[in-house]
C-alpha atoms as a PDB file:
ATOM      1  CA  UNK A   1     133.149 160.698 110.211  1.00  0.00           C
ATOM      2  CA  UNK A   2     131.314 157.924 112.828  1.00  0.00           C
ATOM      3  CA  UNK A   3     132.453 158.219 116.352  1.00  0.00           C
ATOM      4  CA  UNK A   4     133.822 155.888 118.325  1.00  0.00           C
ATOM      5  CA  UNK A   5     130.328 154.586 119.885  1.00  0.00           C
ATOM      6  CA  UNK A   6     128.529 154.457 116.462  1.00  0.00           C
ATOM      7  CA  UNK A   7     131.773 152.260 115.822  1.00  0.00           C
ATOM      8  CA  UNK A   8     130.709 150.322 118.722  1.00  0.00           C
ATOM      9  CA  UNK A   9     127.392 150.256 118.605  1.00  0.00           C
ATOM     10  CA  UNK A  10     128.088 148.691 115.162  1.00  0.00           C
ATOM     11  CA  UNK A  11     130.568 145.927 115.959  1.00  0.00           C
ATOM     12  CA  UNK A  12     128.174 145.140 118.950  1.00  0.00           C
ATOM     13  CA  UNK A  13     125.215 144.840 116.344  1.00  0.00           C
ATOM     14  CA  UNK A  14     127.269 142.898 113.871  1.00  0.00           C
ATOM     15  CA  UNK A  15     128.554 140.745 116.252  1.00  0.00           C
ATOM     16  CA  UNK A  16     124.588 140.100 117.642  1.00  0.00           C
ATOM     17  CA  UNK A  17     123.867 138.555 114.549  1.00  0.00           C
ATOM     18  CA  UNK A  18     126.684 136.787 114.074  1.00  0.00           C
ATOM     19  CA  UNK A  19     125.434 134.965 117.819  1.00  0.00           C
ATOM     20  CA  UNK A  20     121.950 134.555 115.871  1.00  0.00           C
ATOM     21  CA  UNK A  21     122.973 132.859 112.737  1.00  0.00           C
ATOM     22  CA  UNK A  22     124.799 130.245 115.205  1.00  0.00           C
ATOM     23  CA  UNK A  23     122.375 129.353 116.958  1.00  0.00           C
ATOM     24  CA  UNK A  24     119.809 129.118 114.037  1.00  0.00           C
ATOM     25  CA  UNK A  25     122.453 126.351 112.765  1.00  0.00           C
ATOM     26  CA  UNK A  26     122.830 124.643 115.652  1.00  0.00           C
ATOM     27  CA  UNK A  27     119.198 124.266 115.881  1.00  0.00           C
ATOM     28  CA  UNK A  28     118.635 123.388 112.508  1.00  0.00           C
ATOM     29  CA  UNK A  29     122.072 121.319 112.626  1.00  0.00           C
ATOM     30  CA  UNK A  30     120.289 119.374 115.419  1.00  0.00           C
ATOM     31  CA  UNK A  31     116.830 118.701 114.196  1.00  0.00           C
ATOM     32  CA  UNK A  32     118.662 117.208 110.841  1.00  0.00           C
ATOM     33  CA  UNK A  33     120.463 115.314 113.156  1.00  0.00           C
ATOM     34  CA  UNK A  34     117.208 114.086 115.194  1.00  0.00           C
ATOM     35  CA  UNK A  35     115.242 113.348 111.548  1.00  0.00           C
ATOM     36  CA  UNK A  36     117.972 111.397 111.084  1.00  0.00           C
ATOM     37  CA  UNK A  37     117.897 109.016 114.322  1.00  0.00           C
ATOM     38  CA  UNK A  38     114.141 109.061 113.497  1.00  0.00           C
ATOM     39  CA  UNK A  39     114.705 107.581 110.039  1.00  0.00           C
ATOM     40  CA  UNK A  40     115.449 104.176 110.263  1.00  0.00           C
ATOM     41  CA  UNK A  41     114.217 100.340 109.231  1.00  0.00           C
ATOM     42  CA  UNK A  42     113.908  97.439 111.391  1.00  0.00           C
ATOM     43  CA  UNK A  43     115.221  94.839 109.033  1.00  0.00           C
ATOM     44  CA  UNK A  44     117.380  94.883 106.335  1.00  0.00           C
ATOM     45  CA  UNK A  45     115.988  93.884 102.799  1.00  0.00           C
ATOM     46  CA  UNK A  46     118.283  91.803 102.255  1.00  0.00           C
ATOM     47  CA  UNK A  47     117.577  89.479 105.437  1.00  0.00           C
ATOM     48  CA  UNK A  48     114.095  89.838 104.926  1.00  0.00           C
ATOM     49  CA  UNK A  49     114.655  87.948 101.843  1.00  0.00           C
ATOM     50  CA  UNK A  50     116.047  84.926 103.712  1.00  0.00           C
ATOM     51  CA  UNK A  51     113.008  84.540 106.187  1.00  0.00           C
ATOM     52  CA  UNK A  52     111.450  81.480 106.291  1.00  0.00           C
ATOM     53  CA  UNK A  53     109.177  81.413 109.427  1.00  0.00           C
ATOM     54  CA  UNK A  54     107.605  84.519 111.557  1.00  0.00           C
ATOM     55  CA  UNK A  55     105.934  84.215 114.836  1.00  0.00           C
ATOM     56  CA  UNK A  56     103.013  86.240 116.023  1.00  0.00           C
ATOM     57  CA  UNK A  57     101.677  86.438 118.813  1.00  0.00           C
ATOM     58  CA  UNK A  58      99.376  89.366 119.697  1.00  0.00           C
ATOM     59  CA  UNK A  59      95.591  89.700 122.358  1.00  0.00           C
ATOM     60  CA  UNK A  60      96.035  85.880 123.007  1.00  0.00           C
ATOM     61  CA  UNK A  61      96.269  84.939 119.418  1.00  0.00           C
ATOM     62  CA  UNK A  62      99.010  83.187 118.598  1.00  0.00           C
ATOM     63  CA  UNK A  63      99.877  81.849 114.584  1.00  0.00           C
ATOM     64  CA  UNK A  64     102.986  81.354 112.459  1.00  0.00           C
ATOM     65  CA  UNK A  65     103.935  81.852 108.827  1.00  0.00           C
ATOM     66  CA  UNK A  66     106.104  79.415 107.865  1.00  0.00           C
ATOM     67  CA  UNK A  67     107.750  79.315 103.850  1.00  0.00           C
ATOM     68  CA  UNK A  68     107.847  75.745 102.157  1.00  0.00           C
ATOM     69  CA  UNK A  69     109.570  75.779  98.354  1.00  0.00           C
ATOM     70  CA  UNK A  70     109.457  79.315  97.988  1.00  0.00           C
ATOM     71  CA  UNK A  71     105.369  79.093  99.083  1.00  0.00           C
ATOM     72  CA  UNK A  72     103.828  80.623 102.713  1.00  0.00           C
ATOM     73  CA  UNK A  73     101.481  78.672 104.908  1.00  0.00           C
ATOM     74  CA  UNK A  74      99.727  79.798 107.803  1.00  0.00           C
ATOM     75  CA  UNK A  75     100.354  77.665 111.073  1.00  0.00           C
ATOM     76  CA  UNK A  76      97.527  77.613 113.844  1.00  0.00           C
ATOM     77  CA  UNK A  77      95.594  74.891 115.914  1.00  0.00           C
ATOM     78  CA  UNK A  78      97.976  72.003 114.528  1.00  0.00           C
ATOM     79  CA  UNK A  79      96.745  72.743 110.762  1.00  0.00           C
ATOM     80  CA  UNK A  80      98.558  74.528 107.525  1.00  0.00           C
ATOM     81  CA  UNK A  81      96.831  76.539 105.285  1.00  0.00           C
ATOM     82  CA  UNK A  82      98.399  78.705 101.951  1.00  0.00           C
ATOM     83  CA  UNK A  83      98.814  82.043 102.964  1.00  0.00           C
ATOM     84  CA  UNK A  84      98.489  85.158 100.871  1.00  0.00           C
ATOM     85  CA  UNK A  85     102.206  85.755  99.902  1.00  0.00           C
ATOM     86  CA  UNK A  86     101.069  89.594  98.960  1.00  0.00           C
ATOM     87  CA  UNK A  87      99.860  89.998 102.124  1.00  0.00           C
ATOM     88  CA  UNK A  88     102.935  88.783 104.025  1.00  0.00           C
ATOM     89  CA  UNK A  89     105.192  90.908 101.719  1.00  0.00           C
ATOM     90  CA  UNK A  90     103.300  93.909 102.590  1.00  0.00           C
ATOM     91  CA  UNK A  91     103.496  92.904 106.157  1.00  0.00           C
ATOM     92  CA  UNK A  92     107.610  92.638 106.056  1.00  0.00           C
ATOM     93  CA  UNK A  93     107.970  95.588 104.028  1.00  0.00           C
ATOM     94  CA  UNK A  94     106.580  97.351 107.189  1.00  0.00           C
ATOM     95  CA  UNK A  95     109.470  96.517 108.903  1.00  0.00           C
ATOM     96  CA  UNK A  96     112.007  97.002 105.324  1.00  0.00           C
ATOM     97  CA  UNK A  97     111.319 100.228 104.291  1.00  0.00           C
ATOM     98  CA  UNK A  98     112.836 103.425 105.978  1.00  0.00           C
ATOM     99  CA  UNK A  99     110.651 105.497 107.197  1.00  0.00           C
ATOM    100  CA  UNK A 100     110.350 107.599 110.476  1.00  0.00           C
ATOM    101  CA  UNK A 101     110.286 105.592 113.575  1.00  0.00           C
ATOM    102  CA  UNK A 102     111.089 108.518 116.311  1.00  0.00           C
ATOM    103  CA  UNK A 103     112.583 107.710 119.973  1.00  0.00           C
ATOM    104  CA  UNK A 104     110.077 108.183 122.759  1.00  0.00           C
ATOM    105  CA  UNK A 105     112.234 106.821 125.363  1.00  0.00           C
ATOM    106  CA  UNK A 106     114.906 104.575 126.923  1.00  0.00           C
ATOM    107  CA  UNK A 107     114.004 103.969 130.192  1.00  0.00           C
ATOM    108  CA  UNK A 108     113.115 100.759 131.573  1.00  0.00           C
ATOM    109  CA  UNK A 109     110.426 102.295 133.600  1.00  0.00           C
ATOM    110  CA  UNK A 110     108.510 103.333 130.472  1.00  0.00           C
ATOM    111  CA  UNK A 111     107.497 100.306 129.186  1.00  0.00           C
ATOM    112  CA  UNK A 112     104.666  99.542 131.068  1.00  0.00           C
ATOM    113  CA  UNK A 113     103.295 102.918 130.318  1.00  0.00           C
ATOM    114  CA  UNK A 114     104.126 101.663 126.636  1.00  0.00           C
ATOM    115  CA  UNK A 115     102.083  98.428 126.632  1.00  0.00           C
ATOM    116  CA  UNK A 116     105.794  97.258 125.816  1.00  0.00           C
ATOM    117  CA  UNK A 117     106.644  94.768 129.510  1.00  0.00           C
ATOM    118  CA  UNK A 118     106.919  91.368 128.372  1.00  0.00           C
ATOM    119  CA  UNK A 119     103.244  89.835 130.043  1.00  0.00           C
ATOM    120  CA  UNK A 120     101.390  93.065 127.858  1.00  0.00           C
ATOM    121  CA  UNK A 121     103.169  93.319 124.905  1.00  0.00           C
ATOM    122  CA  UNK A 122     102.442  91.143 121.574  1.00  0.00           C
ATOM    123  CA  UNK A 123     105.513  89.396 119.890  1.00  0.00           C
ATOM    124  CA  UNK A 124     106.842  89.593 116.511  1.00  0.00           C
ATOM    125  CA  UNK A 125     109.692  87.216 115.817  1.00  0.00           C
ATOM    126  CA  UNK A 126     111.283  86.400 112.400  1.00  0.00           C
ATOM    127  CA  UNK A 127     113.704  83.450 111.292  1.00  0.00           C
ATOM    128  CA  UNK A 128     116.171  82.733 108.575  1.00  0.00           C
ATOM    129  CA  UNK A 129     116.618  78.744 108.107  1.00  0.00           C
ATOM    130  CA  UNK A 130     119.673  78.949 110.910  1.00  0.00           C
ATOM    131  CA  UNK A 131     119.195  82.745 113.088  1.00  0.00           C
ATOM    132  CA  UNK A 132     116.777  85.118 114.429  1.00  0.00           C
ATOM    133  CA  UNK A 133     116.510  88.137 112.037  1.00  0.00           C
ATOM    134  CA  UNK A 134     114.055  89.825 114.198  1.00  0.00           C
ATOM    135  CA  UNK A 135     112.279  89.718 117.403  1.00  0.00           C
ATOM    136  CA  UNK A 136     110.043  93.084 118.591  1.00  0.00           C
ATOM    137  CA  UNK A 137     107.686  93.762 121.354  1.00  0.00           C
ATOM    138  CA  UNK A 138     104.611  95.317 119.918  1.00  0.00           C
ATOM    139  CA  UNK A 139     102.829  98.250 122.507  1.00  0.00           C
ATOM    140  CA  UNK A 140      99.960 100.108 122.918  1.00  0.00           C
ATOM    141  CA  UNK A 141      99.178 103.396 120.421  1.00  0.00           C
ATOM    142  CA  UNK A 142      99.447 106.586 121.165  1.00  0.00           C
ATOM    143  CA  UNK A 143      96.442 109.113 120.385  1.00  0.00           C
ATOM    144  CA  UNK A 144      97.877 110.060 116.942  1.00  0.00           C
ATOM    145  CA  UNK A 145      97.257 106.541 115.974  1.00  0.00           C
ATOM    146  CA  UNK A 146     101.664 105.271 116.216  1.00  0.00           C
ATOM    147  CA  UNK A 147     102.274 102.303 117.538  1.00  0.00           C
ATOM    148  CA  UNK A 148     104.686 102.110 120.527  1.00  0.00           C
ATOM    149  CA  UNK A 149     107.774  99.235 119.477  1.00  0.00           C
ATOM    150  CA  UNK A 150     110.733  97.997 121.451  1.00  0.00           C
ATOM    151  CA  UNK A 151     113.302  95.454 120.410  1.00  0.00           C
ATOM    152  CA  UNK A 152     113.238  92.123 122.506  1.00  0.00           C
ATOM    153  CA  UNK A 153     115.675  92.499 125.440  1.00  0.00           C
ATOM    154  CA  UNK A 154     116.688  96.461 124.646  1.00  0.00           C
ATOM    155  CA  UNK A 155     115.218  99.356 126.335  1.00  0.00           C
ATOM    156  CA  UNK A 156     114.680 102.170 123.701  1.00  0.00           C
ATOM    157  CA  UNK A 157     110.902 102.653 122.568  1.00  0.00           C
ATOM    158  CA  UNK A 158     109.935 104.130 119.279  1.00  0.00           C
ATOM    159  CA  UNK A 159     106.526 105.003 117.783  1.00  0.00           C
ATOM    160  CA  UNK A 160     105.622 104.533 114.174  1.00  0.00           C
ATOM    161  CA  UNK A 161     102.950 102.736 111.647  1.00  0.00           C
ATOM    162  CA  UNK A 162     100.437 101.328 113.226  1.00  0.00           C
ATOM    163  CA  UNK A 163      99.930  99.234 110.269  1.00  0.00           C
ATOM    164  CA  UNK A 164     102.266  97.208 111.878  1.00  0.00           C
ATOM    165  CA  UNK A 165      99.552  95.803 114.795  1.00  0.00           C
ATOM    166  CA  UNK A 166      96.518  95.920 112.531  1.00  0.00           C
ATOM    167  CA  UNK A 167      97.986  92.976 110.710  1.00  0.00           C
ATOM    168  CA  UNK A 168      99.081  91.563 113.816  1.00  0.00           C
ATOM    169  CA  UNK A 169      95.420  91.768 115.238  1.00  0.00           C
ATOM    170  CA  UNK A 170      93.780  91.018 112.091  1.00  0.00           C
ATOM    171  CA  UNK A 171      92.149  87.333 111.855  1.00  0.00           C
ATOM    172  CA  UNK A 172      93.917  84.350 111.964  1.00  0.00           C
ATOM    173  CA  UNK A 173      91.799  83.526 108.069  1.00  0.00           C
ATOM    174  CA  UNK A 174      92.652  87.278 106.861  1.00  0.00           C
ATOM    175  CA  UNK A 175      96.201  85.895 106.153  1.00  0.00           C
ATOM    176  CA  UNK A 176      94.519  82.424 104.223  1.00  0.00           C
ATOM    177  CA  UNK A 177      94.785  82.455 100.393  1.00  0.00           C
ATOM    178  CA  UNK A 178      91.297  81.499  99.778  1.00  0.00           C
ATOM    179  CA  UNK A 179      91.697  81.339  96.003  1.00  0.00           C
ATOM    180  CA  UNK A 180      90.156  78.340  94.320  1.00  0.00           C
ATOM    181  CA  UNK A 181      93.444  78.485  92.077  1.00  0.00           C
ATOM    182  CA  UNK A 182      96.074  80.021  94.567  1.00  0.00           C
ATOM    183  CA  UNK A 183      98.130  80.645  91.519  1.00  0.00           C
ATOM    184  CA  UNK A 184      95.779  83.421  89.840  1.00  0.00           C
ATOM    185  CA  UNK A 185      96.825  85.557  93.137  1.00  0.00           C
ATOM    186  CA  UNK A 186     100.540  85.799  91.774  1.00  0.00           C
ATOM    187  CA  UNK A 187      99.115  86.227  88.181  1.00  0.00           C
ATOM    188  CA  UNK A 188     100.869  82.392  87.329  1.00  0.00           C
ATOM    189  CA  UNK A 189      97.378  81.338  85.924  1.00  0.00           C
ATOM    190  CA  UNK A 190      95.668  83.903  83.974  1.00  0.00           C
ATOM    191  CA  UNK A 191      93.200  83.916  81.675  1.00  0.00           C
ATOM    192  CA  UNK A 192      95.774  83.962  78.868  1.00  0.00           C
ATOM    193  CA  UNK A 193      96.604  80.910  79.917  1.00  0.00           C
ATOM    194  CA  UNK A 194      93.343  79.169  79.737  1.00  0.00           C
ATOM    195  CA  UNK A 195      92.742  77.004  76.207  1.00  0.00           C
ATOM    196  CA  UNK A 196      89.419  75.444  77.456  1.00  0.00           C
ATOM    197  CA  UNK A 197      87.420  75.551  80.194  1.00  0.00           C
ATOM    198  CA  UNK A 198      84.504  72.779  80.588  1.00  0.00           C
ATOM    199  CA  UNK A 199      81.662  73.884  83.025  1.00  0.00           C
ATOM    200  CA  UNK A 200      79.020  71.408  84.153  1.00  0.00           C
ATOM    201  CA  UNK A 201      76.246  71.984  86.067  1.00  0.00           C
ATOM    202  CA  UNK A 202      72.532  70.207  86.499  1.00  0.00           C
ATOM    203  CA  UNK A 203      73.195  67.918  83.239  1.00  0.00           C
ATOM    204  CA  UNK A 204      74.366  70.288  81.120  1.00  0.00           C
ATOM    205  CA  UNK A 205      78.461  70.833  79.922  1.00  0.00           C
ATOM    206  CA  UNK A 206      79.184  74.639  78.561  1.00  0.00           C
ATOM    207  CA  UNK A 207      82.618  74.533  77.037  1.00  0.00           C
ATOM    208  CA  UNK A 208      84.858  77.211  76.711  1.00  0.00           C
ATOM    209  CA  UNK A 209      87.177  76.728  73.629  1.00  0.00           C
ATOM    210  CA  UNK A 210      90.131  79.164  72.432  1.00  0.00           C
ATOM    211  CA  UNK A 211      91.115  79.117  68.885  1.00  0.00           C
ATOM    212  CA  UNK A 212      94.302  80.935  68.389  1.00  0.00           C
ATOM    213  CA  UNK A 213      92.180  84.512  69.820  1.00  0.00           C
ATOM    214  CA  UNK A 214      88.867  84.208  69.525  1.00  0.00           C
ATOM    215  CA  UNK A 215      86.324  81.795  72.302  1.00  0.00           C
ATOM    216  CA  UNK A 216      83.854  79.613  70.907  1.00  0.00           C
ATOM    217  CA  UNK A 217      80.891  78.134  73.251  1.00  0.00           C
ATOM    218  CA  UNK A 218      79.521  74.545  72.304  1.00  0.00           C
ATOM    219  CA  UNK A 219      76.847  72.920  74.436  1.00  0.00           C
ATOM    220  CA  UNK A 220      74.631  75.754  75.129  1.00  0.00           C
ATOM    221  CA  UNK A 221      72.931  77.592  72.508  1.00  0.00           C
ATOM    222  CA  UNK A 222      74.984  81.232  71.516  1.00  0.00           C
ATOM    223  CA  UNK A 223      74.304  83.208  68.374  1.00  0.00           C
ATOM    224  CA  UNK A 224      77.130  85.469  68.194  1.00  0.00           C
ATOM    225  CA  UNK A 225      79.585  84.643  71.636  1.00  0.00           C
ATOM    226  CA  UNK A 226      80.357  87.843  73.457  1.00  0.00           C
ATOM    227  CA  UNK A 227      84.362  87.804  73.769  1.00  0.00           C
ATOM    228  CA  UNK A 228      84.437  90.314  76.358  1.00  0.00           C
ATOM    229  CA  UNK A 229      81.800  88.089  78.411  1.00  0.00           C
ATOM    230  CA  UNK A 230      83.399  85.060  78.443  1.00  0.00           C
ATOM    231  CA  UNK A 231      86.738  86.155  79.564  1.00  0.00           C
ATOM    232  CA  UNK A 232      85.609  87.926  82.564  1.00  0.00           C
ATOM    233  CA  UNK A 233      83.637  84.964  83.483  1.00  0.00           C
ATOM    234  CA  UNK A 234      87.010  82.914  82.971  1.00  0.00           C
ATOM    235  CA  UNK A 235      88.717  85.632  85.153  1.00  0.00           C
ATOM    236  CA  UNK A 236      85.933  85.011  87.626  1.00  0.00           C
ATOM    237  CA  UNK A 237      86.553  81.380  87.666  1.00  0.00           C
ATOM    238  CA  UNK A 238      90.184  81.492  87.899  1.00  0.00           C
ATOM    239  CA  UNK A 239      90.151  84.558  91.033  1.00  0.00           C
ATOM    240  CA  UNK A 240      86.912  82.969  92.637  1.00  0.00           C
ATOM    241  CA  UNK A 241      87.835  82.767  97.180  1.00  0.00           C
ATOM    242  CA  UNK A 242      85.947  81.155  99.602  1.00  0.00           C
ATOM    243  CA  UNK A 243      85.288  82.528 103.248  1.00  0.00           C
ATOM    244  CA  UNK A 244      87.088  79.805 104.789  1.00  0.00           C
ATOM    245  CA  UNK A 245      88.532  76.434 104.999  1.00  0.00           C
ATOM    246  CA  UNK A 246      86.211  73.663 106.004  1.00  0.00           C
ATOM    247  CA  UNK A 247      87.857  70.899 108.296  1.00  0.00           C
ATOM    248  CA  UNK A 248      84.652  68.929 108.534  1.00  0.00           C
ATOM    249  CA  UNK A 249      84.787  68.273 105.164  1.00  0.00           C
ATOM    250  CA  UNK A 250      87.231  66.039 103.447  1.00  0.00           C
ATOM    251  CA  UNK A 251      87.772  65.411  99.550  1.00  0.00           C
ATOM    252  CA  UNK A 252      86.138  61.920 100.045  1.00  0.00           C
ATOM    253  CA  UNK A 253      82.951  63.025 101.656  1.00  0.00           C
ATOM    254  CA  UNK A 254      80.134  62.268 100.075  1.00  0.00           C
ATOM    255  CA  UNK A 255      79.374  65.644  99.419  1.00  0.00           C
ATOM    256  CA  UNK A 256      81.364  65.375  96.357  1.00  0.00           C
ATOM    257  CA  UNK A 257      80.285  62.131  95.572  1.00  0.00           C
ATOM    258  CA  UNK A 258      77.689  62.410  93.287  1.00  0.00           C
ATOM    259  CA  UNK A 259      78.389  62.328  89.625  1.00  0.00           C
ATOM    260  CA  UNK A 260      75.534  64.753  88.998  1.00  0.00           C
ATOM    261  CA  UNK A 261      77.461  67.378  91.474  1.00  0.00           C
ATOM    262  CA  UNK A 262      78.493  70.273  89.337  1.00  0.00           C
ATOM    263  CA  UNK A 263      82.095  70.158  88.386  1.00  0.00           C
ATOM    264  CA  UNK A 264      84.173  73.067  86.533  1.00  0.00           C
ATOM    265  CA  UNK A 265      87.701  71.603  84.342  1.00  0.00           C
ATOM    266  CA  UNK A 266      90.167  74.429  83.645  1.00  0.00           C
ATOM    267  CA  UNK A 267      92.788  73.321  80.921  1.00  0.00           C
ATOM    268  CA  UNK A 268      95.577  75.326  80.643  1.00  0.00           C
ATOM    269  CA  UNK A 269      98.544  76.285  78.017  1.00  0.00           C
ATOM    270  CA  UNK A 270     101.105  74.080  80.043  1.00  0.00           C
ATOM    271  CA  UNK A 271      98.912  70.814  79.831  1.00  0.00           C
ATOM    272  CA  UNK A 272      98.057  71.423  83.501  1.00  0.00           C
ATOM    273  CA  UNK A 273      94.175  70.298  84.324  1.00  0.00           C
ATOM    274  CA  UNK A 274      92.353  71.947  87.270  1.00  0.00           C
ATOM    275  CA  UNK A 275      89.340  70.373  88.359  1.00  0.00           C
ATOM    276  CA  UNK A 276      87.033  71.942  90.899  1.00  0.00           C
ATOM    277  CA  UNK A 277      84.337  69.563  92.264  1.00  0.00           C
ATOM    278  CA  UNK A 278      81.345  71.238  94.288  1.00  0.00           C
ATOM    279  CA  UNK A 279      78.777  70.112  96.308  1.00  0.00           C
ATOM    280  CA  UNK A 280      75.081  71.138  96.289  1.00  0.00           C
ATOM    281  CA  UNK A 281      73.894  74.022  97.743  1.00  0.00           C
ATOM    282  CA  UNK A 282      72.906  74.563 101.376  1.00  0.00           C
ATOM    283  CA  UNK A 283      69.939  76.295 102.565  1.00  0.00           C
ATOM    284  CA  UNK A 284      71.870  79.245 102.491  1.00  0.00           C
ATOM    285  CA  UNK A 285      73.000  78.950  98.700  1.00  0.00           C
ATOM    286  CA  UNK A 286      76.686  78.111 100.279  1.00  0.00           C
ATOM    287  CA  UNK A 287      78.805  75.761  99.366  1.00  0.00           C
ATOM    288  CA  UNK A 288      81.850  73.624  99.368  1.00  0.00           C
ATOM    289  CA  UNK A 289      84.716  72.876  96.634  1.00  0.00           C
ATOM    290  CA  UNK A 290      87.363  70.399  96.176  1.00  0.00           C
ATOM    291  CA  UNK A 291      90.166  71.452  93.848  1.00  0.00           C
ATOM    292  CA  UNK A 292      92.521  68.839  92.177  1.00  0.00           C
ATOM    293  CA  UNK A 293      95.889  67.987  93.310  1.00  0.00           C
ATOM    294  CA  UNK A 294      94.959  69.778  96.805  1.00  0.00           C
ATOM    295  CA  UNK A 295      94.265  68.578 100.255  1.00  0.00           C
ATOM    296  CA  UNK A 296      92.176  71.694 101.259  1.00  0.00           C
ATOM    297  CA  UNK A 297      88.281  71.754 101.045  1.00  0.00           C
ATOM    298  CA  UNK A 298      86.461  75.437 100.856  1.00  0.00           C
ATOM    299  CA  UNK A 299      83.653  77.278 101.814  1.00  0.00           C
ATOM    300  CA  UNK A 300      81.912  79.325  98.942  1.00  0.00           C
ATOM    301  CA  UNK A 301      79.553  81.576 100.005  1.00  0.00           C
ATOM    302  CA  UNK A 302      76.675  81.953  98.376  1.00  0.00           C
ATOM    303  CA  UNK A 303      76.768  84.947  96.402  1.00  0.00           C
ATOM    304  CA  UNK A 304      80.342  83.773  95.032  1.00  0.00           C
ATOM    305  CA  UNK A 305      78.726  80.607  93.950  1.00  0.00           C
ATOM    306  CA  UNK A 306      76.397  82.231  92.254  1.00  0.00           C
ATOM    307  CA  UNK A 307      78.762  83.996  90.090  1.00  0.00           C
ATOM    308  CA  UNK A 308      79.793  80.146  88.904  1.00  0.00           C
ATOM    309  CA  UNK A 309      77.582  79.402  86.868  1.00  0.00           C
ATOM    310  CA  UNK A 310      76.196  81.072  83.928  1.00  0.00           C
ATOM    311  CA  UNK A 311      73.316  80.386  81.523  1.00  0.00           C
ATOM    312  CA  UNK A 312      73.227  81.146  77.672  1.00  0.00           C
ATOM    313  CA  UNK A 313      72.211  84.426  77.408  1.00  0.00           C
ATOM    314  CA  UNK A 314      74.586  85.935  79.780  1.00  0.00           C
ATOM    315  CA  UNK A 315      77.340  85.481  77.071  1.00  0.00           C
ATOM    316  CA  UNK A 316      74.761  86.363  73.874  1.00  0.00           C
ATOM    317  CA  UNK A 317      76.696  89.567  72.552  1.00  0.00           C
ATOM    318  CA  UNK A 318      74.246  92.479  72.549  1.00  0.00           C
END
């Protein structure tokens, strides 16, 4: 029969654990509770969709993004270039999808210790057509690589992808679509899409035919046409960037004046004709293009210009 203090000694050790389990689910009630303050997104999806014009400003370099007809162009020294509209999806989806984005503090006094007071910090603002949808002070990072981020005009930091300030400090022409045929980047103009394509180039015309699946080459001499070949040289055509813009350069230079200046004519399933007018080479093997229908002139380096042009036995099948 126990005795009375075996009893107690009992009830004393039941009651121990009992005290234990608590306070394992008050901890564990309270870290849920922080992981969930942690998770969070900056801007809702749904706004995102509505943006038409974001503001950065970031180490003394200051751009825009601004969307015309459902199409992004880059803002900066009073011109407007197409932007990559990948690249500035991935950029807003930063800010879109949940993900942790701890508390680090919500003190005033911080923020200079946070790169995050108003003369250090860079500036990220996005606009619908009528409101602000966003506006965030971008910081320093900490030594696990997180980014320090404040809302305009609130106190409370957070850390989180630094993603977020390598775009922001990434060049001004890293946000350019450079694309010959900005099109190809959304997959609009593919090589399926291509009926003929009409390449000239020191006084001789390659054309690329399609008849109903099969390419046939007139103008240059090819046995037995390698299909594979000649639509990855289309596909190079069509996704062909340069390194730049050139504003010294307009589409009536003489440049691209000379009838014998190589020329390449992409027709396409629509009835839409491309034409891309280039000028001679440099010294360098550079040079610059002209694309129909477009006020832009680019830069083609020379290893890209290269890849252009193509003589008969590069599409000879093997």
């Amino acid at each position: 029969m126990m005795t009375y203090k075996n009893r107690l000694i009992c009830l004393l050790s039941l009651i121990a654990v009992l005290v234990l389990l608590y306070a394992g689910s008050f901890i564990v009630n309270a870290e849920t509770s922080g992981a969930r303050s942690a998770s969070m997104f900056w801007l809702d999806s749904e706004l995102a969709a509505g943006a038409s014009r974001i503001v950065i400003s970031m180490d003394a370099q200051n751009f825009e993004l601004v969307k015309r007809a459902d199409q992004w162009f880059v803002l900066h020294n009073e011109s407007k270039y197409p932007a990559r509209r990948l690249r500035v999806e991935d950029f807003v989806g930063i800010l879109t999808k949940r993900t942790v984005w701890p508390v680090r503090s919500s003190g005033v006094a911080s923020h200079e210790r946070f790169g995050l007071d108003t003369e250090t910090a860079g500036r990220l603002a996005i606009y619908g057509e009528d409101s602000s949808l966003l506006d965030l002070l971008i910081g320093f990072e900490d030594n696990t690589g997180q980014v320090f981020v404040r809302r305009y005009a609130q106190s409370e930091v957070r850390s989180g992808n630094s993603l977020l300030k390598t775009y922001m400090t990434s060049p001004v022409s890293s946000w350019y679509n450079l694309r010959l045929i900005p099109d190809s980047e959304d997959g609009k103009v593919s090589v399926k899409s291509v009926q003929r394509l009409s390449v000239y180039n020191g006084g001789t015309t390659q054309v690329f035919a399609r008849r109903n699946r099969v390419w046939t080459i007139s103008g240059i001499d090819v046995t037995n046409p390698a299909q594979n070949a000649i639509e990855n040289y289309i596909s190079i055509i069509l996704n062909t960037e340069g390194d730049n813009f050139a504003d010294s350069v307009s589409s009536g230079d003489p440049v691209f004046g000379n009838a014998g200046n190589s020329r390449i004519t992409v027709e396409l399933d629509n009835g839409s004709v491309i034409t891309i007018r280039l000028s001679e080479s440099d010294e360098s093997g550079s040079r610059y293009a002209h694309v129909s229908g477009r006020e832009y002139i680019y830069s083609i380096p020379s290893w890209s210009a290269a890849r252009l042009f193509r003589d008969a036995s590069h599409f000879e099948k093997q």
